[in-house]
N, C-alpha and C. Protein backbone atom coordinates (compact mmCIF):
# COMPACT_ATOMS: atom_id res chain seq x y z
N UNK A 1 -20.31 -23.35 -2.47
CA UNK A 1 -20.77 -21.98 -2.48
C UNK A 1 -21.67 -21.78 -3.69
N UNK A 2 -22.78 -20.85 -3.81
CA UNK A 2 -23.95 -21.47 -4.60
C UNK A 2 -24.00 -19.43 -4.89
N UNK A 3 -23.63 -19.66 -6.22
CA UNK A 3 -24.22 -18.14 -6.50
C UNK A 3 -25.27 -18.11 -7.55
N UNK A 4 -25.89 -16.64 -7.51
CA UNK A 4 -26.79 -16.17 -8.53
C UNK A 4 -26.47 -15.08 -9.05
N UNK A 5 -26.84 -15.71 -10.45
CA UNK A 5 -26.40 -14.58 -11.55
C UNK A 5 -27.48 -13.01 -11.94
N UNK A 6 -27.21 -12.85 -12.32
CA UNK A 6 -28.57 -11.85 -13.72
C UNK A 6 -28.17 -11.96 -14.60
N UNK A 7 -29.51 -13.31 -15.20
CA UNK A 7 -29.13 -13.28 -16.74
C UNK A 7 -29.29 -12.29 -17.80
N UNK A 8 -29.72 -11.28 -17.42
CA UNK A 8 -29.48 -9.77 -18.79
C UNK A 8 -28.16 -9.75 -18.95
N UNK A 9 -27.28 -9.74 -18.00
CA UNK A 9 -25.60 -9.30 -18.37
C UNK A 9 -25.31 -10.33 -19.54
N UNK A 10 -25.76 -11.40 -19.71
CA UNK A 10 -25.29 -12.03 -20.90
C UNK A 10 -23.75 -12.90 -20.71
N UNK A 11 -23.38 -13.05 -19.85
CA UNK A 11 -22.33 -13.60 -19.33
C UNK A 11 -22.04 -14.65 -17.84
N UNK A 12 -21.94 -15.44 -18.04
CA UNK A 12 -21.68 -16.12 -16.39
C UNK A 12 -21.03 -15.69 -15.59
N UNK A 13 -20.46 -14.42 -15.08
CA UNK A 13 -19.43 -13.45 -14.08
C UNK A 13 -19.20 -14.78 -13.10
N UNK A 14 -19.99 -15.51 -12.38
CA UNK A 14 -20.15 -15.86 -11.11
C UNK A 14 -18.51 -17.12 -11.86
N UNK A 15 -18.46 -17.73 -12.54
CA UNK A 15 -17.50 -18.40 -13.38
C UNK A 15 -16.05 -17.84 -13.38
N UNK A 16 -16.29 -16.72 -13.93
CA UNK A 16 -14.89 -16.06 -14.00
C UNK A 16 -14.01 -15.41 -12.22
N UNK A 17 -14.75 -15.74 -11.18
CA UNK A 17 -14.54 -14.59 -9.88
C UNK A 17 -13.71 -16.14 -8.75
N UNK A 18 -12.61 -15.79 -8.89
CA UNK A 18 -12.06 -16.98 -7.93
C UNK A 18 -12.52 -16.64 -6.26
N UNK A 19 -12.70 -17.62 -5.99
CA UNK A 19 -12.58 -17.21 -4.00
C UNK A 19 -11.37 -18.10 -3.31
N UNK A 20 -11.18 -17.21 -2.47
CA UNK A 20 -9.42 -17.30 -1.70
C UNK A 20 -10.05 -17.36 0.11
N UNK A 21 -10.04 -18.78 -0.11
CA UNK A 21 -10.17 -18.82 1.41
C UNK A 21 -9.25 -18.20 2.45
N UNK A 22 -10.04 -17.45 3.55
CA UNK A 22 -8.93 -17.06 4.60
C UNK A 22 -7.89 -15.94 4.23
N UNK A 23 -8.32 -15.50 3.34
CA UNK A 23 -7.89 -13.81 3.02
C UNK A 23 -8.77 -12.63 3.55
N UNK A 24 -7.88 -11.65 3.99
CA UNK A 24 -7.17 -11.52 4.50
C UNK A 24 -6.88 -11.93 5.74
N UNK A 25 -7.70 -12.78 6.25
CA UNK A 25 -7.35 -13.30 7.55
C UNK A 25 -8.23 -14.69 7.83
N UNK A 26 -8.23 -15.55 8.73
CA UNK A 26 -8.68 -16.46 8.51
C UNK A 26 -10.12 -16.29 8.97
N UNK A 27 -11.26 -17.16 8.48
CA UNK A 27 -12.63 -17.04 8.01
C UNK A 27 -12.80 -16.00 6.96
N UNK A 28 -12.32 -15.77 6.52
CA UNK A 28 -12.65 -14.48 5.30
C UNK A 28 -12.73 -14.85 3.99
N UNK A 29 -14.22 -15.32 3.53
CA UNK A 29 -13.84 -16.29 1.98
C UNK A 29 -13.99 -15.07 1.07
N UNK A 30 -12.55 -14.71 0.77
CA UNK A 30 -12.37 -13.09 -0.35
C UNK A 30 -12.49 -13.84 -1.66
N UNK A 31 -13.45 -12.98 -2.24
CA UNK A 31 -14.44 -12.53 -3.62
C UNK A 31 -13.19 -12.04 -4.52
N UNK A 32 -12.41 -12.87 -4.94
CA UNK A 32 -11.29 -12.29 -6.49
C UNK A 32 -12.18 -11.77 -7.85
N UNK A 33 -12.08 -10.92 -7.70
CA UNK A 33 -12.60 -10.02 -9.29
C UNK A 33 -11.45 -9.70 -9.98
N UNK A 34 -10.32 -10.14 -9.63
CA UNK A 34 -9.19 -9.75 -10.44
C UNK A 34 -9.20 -10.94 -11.55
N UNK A 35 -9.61 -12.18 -11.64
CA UNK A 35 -9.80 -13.10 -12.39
C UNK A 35 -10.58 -12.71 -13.58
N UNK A 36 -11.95 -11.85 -12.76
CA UNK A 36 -12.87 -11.65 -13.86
C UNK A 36 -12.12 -10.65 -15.30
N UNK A 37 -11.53 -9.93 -14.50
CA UNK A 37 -10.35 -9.04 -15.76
C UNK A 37 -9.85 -9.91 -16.70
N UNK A 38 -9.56 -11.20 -16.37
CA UNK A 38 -8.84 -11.13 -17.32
C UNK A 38 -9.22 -12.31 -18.81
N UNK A 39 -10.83 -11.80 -18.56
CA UNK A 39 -11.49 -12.43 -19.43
C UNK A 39 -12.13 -11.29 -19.95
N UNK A 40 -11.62 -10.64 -21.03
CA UNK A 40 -12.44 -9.65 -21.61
C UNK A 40 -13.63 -9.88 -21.93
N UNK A 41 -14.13 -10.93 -22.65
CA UNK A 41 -16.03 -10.93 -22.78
C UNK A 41 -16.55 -10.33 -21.67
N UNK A 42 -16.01 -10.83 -19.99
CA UNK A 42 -16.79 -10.91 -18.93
C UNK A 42 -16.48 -9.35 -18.81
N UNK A 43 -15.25 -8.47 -18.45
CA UNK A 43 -15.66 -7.43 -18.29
C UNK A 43 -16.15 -6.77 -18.76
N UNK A 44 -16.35 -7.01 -20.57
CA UNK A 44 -17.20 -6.10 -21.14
C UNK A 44 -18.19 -6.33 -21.12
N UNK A 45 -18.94 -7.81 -20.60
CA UNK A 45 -20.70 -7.53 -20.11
C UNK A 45 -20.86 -7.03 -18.79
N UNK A 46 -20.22 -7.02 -17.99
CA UNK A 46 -20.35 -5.40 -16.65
C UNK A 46 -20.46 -4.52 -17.71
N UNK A 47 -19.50 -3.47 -17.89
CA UNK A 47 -19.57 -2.37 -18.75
C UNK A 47 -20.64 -2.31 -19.85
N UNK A 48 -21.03 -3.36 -20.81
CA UNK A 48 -22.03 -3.03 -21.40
C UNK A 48 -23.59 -2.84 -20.75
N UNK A 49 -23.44 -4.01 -19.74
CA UNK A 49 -25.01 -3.90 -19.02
C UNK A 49 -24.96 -2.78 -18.26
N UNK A 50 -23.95 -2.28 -18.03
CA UNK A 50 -24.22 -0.86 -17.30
C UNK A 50 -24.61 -0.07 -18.25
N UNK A 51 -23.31 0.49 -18.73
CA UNK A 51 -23.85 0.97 -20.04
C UNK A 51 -25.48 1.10 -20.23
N UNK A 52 -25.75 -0.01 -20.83
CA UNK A 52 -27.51 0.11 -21.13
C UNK A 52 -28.08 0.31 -19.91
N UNK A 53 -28.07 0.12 -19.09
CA UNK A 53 -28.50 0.46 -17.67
C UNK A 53 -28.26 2.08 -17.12
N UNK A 54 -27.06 2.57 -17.25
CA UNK A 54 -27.29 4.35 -16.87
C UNK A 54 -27.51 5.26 -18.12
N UNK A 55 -27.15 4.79 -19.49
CA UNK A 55 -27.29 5.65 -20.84
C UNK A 55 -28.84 5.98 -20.47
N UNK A 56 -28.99 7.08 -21.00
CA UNK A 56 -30.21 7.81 -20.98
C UNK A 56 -30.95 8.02 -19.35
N UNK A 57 -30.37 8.16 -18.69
CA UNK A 57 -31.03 8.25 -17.22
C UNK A 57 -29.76 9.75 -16.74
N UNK A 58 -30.37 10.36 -15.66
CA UNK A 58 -29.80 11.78 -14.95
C UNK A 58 -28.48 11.46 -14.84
N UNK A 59 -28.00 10.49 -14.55
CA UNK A 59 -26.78 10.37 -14.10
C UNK A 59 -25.82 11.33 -14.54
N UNK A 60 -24.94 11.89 -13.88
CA UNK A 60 -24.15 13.05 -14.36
C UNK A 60 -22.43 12.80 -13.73
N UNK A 61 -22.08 11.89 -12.77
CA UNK A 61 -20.69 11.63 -12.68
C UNK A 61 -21.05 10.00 -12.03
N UNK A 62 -19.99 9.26 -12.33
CA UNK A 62 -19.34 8.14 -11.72
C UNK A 62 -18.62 8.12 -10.40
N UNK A 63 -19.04 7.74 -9.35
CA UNK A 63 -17.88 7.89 -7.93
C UNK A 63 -17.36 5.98 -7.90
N UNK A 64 -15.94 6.01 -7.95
CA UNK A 64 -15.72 4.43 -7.66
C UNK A 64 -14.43 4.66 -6.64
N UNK A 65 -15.29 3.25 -6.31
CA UNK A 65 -14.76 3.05 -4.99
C UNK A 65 -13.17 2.24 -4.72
N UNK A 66 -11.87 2.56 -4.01
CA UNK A 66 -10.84 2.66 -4.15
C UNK A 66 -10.76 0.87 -3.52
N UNK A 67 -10.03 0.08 -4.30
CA UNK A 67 -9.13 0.15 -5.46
C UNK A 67 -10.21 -0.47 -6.60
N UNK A 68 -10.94 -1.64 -6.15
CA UNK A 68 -11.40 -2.37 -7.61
C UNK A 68 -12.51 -1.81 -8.29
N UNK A 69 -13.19 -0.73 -7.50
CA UNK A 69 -14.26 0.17 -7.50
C UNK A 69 -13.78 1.04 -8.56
N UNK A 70 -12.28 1.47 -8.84
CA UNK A 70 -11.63 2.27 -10.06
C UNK A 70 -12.19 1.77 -11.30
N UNK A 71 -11.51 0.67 -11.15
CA UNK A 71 -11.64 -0.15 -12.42
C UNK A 71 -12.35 -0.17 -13.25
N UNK A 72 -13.96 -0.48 -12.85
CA UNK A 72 -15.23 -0.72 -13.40
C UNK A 72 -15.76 0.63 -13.49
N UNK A 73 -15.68 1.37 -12.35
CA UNK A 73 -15.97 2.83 -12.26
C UNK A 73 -15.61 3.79 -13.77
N UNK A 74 -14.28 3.57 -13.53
CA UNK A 74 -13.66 4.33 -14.56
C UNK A 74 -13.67 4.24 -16.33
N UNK A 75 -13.95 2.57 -16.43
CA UNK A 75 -14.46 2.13 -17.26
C UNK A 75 -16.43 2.80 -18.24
N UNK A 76 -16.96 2.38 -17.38
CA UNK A 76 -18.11 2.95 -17.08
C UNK A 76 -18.01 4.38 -17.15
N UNK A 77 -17.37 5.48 -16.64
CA UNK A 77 -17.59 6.55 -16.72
C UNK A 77 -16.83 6.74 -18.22
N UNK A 78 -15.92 6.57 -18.78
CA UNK A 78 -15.18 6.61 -19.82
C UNK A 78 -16.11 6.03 -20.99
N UNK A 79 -17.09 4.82 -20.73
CA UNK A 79 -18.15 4.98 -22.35
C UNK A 79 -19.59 5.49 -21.85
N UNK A 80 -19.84 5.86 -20.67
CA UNK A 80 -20.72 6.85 -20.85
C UNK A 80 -20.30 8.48 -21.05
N UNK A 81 -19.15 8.95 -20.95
CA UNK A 81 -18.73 10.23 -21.12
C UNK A 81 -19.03 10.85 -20.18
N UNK A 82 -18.62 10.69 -18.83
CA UNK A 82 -19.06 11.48 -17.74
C UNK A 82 -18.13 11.47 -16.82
N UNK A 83 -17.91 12.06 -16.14
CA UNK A 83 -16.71 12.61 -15.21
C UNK A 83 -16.62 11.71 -14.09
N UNK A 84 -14.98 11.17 -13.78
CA UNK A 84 -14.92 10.12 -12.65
C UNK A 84 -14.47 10.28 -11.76
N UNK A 85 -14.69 10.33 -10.09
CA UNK A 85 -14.43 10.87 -8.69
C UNK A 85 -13.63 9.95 -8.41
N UNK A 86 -12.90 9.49 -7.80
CA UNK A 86 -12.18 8.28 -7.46
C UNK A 86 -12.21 8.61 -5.46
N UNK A 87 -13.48 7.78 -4.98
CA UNK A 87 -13.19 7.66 -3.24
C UNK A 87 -12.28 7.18 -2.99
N UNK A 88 -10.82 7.72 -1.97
CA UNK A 88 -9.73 6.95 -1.70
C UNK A 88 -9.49 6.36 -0.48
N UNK A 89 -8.73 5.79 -0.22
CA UNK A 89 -8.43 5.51 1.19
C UNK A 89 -7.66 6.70 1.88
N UNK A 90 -7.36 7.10 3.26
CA UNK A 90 -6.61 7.66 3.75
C UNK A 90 -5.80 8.05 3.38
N UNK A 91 -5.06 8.76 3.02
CA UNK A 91 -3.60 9.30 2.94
C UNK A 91 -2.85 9.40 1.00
N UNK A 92 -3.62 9.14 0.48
CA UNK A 92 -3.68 8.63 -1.23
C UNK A 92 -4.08 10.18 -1.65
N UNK A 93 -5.05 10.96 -1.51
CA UNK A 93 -5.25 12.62 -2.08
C UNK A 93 -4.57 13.66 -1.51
N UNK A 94 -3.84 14.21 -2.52
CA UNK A 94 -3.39 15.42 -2.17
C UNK A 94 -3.93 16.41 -1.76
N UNK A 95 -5.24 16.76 -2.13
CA UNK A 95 -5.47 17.82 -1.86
C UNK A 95 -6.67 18.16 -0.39
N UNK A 96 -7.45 19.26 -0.19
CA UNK A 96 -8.06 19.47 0.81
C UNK A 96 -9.23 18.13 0.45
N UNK A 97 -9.81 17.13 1.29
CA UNK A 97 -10.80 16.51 0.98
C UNK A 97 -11.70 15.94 2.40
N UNK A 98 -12.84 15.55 1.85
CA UNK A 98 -13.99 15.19 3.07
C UNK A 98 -13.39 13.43 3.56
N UNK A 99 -13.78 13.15 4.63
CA UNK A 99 -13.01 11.76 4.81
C UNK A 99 -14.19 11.19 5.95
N UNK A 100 -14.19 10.31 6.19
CA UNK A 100 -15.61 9.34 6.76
C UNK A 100 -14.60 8.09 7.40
N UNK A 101 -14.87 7.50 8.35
CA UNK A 101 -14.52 6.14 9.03
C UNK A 101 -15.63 5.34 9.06
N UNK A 102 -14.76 3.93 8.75
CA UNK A 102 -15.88 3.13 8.59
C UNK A 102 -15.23 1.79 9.19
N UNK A 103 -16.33 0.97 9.20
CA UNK A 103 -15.72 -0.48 9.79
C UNK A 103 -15.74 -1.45 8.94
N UNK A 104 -14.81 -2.55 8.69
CA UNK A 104 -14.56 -3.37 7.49
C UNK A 104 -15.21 -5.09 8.24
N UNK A 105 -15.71 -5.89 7.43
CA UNK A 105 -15.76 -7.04 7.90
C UNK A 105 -14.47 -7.38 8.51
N UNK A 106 -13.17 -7.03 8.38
CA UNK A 106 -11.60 -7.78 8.87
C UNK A 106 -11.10 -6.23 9.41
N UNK A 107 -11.67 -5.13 10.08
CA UNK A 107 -11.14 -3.74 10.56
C UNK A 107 -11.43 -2.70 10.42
N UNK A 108 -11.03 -1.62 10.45
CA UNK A 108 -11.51 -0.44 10.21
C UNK A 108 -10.71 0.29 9.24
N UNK A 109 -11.15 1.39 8.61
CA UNK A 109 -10.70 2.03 6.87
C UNK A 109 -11.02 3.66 7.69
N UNK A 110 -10.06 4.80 6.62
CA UNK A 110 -11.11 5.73 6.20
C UNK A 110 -10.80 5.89 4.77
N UNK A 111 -12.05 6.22 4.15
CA UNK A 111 -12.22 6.62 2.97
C UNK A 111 -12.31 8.26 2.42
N UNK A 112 -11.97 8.77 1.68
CA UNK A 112 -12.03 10.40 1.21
C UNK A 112 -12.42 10.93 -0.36
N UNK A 113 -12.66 12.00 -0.19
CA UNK A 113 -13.14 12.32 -1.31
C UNK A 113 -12.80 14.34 -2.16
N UNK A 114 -11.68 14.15 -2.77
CA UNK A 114 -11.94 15.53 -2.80
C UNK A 114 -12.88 16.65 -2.80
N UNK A 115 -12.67 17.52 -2.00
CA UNK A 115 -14.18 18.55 -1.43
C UNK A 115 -14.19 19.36 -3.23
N UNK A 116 -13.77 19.20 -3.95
CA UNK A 116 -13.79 20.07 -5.09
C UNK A 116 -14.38 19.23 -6.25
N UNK A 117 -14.59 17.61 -5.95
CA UNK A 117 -14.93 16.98 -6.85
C UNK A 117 -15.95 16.80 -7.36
N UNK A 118 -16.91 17.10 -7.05
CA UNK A 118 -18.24 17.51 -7.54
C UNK A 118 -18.99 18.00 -6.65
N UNK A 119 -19.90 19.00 -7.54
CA UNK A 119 -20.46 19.84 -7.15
C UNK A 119 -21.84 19.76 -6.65
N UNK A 120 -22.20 20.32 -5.69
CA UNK A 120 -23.94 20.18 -4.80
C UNK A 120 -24.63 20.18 -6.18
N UNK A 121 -25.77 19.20 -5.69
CA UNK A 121 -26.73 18.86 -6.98
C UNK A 121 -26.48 17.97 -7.64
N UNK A 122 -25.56 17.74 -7.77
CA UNK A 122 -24.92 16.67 -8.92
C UNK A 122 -25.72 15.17 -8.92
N UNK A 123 -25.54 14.61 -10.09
CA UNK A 123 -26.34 12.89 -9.47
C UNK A 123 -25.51 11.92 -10.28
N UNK A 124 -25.12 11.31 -9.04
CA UNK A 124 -24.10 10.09 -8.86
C UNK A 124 -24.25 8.86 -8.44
N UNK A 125 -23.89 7.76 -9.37
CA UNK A 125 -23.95 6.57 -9.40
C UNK A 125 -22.52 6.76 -8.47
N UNK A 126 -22.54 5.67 -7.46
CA UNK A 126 -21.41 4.45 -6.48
C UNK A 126 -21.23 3.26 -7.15
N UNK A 127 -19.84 3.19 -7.55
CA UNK A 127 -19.34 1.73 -8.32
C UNK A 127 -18.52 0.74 -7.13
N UNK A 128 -18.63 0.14 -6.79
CA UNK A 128 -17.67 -0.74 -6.02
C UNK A 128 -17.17 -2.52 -6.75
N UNK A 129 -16.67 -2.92 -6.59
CA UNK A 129 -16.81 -4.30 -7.07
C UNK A 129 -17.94 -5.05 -6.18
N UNK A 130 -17.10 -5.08 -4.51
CA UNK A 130 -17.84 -6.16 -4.15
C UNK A 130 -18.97 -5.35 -2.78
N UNK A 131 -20.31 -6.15 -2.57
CA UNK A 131 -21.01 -5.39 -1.12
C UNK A 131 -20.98 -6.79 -0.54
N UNK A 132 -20.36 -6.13 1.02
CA UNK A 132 -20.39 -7.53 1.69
C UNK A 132 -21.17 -6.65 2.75
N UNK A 133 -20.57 -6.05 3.85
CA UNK A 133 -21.08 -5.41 4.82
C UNK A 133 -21.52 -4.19 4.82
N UNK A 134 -21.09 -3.62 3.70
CA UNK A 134 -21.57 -2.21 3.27
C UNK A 134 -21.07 -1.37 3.94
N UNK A 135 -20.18 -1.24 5.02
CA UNK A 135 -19.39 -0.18 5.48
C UNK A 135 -18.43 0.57 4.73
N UNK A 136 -17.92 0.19 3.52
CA UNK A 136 -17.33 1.30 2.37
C UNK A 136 -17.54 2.12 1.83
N UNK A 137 -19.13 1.52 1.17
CA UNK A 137 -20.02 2.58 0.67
C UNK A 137 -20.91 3.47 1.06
N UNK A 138 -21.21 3.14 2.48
CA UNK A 138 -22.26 3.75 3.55
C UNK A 138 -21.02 4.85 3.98
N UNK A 139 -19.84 5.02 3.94
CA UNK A 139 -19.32 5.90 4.16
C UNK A 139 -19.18 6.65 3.05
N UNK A 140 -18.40 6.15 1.75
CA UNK A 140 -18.80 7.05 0.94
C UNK A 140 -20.02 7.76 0.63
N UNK A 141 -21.11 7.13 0.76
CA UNK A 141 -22.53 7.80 0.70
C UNK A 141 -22.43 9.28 1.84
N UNK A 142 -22.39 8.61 3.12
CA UNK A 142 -22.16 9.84 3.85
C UNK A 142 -21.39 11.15 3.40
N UNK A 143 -20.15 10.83 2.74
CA UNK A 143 -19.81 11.98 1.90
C UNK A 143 -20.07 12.80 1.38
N UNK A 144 -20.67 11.82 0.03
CA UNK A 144 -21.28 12.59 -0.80
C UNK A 144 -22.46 13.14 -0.61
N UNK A 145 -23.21 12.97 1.07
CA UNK A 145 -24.53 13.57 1.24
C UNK A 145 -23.79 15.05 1.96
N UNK A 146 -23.36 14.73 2.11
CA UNK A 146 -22.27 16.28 2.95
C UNK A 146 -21.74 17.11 1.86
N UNK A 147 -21.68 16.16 0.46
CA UNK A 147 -21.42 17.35 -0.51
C UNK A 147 -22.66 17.82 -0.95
N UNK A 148 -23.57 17.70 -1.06
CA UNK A 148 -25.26 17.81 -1.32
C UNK A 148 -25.40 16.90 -2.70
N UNK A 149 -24.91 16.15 -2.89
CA UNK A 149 -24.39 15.25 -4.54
C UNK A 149 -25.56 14.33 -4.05
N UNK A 150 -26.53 14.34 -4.86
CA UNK A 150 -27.83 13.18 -5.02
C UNK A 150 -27.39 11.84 -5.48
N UNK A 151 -27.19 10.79 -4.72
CA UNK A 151 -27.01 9.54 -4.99
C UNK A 151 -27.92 8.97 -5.43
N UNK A 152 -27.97 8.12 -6.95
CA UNK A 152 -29.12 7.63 -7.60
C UNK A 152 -29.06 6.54 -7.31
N UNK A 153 -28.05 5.57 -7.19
CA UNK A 153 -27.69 3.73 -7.18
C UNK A 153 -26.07 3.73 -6.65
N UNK A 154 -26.17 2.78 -6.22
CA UNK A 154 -24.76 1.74 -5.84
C UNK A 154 -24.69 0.80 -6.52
N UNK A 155 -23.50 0.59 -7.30
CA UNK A 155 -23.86 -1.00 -8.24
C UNK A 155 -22.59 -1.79 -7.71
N UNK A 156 -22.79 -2.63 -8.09
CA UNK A 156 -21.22 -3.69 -7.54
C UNK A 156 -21.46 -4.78 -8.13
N UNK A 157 -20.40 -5.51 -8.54
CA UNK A 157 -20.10 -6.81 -9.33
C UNK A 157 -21.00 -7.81 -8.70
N UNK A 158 -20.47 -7.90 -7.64
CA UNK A 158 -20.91 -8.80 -6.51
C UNK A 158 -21.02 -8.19 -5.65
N UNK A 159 -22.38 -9.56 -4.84
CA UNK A 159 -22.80 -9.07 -3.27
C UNK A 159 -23.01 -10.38 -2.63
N UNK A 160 -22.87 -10.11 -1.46
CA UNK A 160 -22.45 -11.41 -0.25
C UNK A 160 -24.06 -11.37 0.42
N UNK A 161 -25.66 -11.67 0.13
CA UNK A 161 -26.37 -11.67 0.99
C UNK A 161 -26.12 -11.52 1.82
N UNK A 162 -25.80 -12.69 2.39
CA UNK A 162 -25.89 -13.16 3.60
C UNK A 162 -25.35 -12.01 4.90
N UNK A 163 -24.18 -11.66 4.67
CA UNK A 163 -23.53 -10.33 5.37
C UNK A 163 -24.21 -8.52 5.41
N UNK A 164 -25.63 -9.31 4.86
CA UNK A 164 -26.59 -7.55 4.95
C UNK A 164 -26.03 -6.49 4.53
N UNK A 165 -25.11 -6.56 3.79
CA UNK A 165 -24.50 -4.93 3.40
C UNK A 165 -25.79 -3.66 2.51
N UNK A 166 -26.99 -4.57 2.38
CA UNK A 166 -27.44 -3.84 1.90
C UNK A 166 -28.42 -2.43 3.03
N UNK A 167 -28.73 -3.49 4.37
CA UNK A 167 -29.32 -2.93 5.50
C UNK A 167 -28.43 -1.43 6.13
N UNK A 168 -27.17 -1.69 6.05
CA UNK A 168 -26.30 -0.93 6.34
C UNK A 168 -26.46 0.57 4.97
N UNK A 169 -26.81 0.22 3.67
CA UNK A 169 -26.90 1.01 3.06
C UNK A 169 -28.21 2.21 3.38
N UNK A 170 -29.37 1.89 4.21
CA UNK A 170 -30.38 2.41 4.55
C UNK A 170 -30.97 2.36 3.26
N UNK A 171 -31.59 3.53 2.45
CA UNK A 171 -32.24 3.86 1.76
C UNK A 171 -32.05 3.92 0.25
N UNK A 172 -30.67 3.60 0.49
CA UNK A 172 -29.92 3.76 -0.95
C UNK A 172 -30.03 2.79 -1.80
N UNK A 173 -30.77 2.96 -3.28
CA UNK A 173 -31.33 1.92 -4.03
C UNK A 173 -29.68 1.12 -4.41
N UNK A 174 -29.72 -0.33 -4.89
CA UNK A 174 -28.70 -0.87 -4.27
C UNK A 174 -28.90 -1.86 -5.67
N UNK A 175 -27.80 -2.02 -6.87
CA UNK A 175 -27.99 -3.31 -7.70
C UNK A 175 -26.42 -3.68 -7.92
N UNK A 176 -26.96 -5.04 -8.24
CA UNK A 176 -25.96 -5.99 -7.84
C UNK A 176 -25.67 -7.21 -9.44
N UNK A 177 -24.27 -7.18 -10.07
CA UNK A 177 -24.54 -8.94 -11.09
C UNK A 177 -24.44 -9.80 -10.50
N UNK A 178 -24.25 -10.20 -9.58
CA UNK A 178 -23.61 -11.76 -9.12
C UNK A 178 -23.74 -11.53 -7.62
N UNK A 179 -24.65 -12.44 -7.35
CA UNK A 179 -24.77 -12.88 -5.40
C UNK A 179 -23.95 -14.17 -5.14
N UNK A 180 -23.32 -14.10 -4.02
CA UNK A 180 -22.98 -15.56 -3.74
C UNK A 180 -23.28 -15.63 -2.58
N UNK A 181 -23.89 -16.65 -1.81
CA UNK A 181 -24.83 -17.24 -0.50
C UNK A 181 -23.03 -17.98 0.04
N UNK A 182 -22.58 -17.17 0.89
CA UNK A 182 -21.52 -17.92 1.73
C UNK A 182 -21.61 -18.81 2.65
N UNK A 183 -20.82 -19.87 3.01
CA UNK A 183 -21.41 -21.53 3.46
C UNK A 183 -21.07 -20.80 4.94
């Protein structure tokens, strides 16, 4: 399996990210970012290259995507100082919220978003870890276009070419640290 980096992050990510053949089901070569945690240099060059990457630009809240999408999300919103949405899966928010179905490379999800969580106008970066097919975030996007919330970028650790998740995103400018070309 043959990945590419971006050397600005200053770190080899593609090194630290194990793959687990046949998770969750068989043909499914799943993208472990839980590895990358637990090399602090590596997560703090995500967070810093973001960092330098949204500091000084409109951005005004963080939306990350449920579960590993928290992580980095929350991170990220916590040293830029800006307020963090957390998109959930089904049944996880208490309160009144907008919710979208989507289709997964291994099934189908829905994702939600509290209707109170930010406000029309707003401009929001999408954190996810990984884009494979882009059906996670193409739903969250849908969301947040129903909240009138201006989506500036989608970023994610990693992205799977090969599986087009970016085509699925339509229009939505789309950056990525680490590609891996799946065999």
């Amino acid at each position: 399996m043959q990945a590419e980096r971006n050397p600005d992050v200053g770190y080899d990510l593609a090194s630290t990210i194990r793959n687990i053949p046949d998770f969750p089901k068989p043909g499914i070569q799943f993208k472990d970012v839980t590895t990358l945690l637990l090399v602090p240099e590596a997560f703090q060059a995500v967070i810093a290259y973001w960092e330098k990457r949204y500091d000084n630009t409109e951005v005004e809240c963080i939306v990350g995507v449920d579960a590993r999408g928290f992580i980095f999300g929350a991170a990220l919103a916590h040293t830029l100082g800006l307020p963090f949405v957390p998109a959930r899966k089904k049944g996880k928010l208490p309160g009144e919220y907008f919710e979208e179905d989507f289709d997964l490379e291994y099934g189908t999800d829905t994702i939600t978003i509290h209707v109170d969580a930010i406000k029309a106008g707003t401009k929001a970066i999408i954190i996810d870890d990984l884009l494979a097919t882009g059906g996670t975030v193409a739903a969250v996007h849908r969301i947040l276009l129903r909240m009138e919330v201006h989506v500036l970028e989608a970023a994610f650790v990693i992205e799977l070419p090969p599986l087009n998740g970016r085509k699925k995103l339509d229009t939505l400018p789309v950056h990525s640290l680490v590609e891996f070309m799946v065999d």
